[in-house]
Protein backbone atom coordinates (compact mmCIF):
# COMPACT_ATOMS: atom_id res chain seq x y z
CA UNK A 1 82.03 -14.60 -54.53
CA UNK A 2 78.64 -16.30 -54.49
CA UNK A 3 75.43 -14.55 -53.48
CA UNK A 4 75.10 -16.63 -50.64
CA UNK A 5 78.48 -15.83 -49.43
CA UNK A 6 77.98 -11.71 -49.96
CA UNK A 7 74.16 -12.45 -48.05
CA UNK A 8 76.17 -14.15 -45.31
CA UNK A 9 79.10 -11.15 -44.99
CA UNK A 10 75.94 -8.43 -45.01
CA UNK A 11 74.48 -10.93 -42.35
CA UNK A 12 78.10 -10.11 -40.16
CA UNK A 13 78.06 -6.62 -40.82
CA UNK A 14 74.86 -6.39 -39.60
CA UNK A 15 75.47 -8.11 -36.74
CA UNK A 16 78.16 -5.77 -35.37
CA UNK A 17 76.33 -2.98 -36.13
CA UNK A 18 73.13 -3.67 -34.55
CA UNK A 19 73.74 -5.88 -31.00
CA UNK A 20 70.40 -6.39 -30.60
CA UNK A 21 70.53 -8.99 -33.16
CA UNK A 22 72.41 -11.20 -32.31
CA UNK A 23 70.93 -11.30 -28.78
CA UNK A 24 67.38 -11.81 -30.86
CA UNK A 25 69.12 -14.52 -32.98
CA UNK A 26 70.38 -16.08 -29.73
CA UNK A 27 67.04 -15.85 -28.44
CA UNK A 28 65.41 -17.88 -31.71
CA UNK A 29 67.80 -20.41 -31.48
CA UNK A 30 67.27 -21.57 -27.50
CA UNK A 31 63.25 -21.49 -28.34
CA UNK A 32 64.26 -23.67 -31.45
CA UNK A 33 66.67 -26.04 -29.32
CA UNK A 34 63.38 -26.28 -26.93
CA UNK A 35 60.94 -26.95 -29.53
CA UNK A 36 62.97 -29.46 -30.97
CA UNK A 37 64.37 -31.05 -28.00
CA UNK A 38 60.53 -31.01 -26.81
CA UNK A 39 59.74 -33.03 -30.09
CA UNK A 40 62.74 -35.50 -29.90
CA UNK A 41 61.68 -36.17 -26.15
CA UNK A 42 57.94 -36.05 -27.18
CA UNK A 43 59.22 -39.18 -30.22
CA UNK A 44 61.44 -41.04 -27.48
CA UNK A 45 58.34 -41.39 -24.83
CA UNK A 46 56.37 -42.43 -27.41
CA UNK A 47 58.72 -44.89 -28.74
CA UNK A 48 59.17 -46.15 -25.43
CA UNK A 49 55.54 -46.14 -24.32
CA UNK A 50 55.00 -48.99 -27.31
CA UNK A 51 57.75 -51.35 -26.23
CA UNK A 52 56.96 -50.85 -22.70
CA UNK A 53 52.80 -51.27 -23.06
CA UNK A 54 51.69 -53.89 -21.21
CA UNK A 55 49.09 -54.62 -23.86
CA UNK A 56 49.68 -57.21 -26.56
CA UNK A 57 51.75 -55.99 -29.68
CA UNK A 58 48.34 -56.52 -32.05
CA UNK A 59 46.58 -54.25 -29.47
CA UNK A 60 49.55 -51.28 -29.51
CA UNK A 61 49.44 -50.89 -33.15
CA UNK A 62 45.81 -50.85 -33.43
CA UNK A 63 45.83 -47.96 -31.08
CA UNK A 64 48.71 -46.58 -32.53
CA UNK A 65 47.18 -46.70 -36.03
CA UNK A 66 44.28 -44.95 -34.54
CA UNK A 67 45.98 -42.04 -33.22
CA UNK A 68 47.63 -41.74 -36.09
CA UNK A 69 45.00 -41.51 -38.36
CA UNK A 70 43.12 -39.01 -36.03
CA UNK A 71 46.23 -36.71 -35.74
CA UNK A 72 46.22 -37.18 -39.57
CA UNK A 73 42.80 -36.13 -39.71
CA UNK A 74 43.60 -32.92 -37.53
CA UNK A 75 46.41 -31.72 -39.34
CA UNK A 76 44.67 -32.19 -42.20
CA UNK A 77 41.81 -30.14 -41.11
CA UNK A 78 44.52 -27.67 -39.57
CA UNK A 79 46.07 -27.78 -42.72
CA UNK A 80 42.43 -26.59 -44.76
CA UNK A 81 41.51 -24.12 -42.19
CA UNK A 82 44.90 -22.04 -42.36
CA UNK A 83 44.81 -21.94 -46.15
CA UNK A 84 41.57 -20.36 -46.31
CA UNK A 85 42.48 -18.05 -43.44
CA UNK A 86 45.94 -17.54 -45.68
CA UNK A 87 43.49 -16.77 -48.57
CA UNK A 88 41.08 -14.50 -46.78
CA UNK A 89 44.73 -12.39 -45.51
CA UNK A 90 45.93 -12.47 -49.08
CA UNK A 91 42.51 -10.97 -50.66
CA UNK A 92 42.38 -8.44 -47.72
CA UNK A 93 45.53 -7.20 -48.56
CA UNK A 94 45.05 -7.20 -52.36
CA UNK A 95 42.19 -4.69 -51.58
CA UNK A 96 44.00 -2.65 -49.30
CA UNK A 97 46.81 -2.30 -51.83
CA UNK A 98 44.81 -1.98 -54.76
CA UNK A 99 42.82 0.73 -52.73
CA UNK A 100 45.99 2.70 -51.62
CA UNK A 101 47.06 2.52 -55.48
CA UNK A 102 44.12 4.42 -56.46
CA UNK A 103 44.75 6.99 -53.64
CA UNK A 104 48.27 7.72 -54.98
CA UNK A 105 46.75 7.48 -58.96
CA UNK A 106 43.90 9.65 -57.78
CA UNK A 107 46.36 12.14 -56.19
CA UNK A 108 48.59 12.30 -59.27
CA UNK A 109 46.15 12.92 -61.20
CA UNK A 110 44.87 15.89 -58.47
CA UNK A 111 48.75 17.15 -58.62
CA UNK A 112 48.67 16.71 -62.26
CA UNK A 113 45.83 19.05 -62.65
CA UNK A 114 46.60 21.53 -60.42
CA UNK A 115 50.51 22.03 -61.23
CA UNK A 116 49.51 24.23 -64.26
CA UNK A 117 47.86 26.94 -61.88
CA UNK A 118 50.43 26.42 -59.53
CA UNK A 119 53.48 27.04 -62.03
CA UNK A 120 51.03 30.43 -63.52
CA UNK A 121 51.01 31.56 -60.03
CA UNK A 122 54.49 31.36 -59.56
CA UNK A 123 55.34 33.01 -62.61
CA UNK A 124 52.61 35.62 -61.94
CA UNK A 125 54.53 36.19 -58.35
CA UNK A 126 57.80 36.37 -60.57
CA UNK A 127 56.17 39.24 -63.10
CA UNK A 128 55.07 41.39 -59.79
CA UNK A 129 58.74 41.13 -58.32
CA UNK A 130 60.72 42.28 -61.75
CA UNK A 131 57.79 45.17 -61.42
């Protein structure tokens, strides 16, 4: 048995233990089939907004070409501006973590220093009992 085969048969189990999956899953998959059958009708109309132009055919692609190259400009921009928001999100969290890993260092150390007095005291409380 593969790994993807032991994923998929954790998948099932999971599934029939928690309901609420699956009705999630089901959920995910109609906003897919929208998104996609939006995008397939979006292509179609398009398609069929070319043939159908009454402009000339030189006229069509010209304007075609020019949408084109502006949408390619604006996913292109779209495309720059999430990376440096994915960068800024990245950094932030590098400092958050790095932070929190000096809290727990910090505290070790604290613990680490202090579980000498502790383990006195206890023996201490142990010496007055056997008195």
């Amino acid at each position: 048995m593969n790994l993807k085969e032991l994923n998929e048969r954790l998948e099932r189990v999971r599934d029939r233990v928690d309901p609420k999956r699956i009705e999630e899953e089901k959920k995910r998959e109609k906003k897919r089939g929208i998104a996609r059958g939006l995008a397939l009708g979006t292509f179609i109309g398009g398609i069929a907004g070319i043939f159908f132009a009454p402009d000339k055919g030189e006229n069509t692609r010209k304007k075609t070409k020019e949408e084109l190259d502006r949408v390619k400009n604006i996913l292109e921009a779209n495309i720059v501006e999430g990376k440096v928001k994915l960068e800024d999100f990245v950094e932030e969290k590098k400092e958050v973590i790095t932070e929190k890993i000096t809290e727990l260092r910090d505290k070790i150390n604290t613990d680490k220093e202090e579980a000498p007095f502790i383990v006195q005291e206890e023996e201490e409380e142990e010496e007055e009992l056997a008195k």
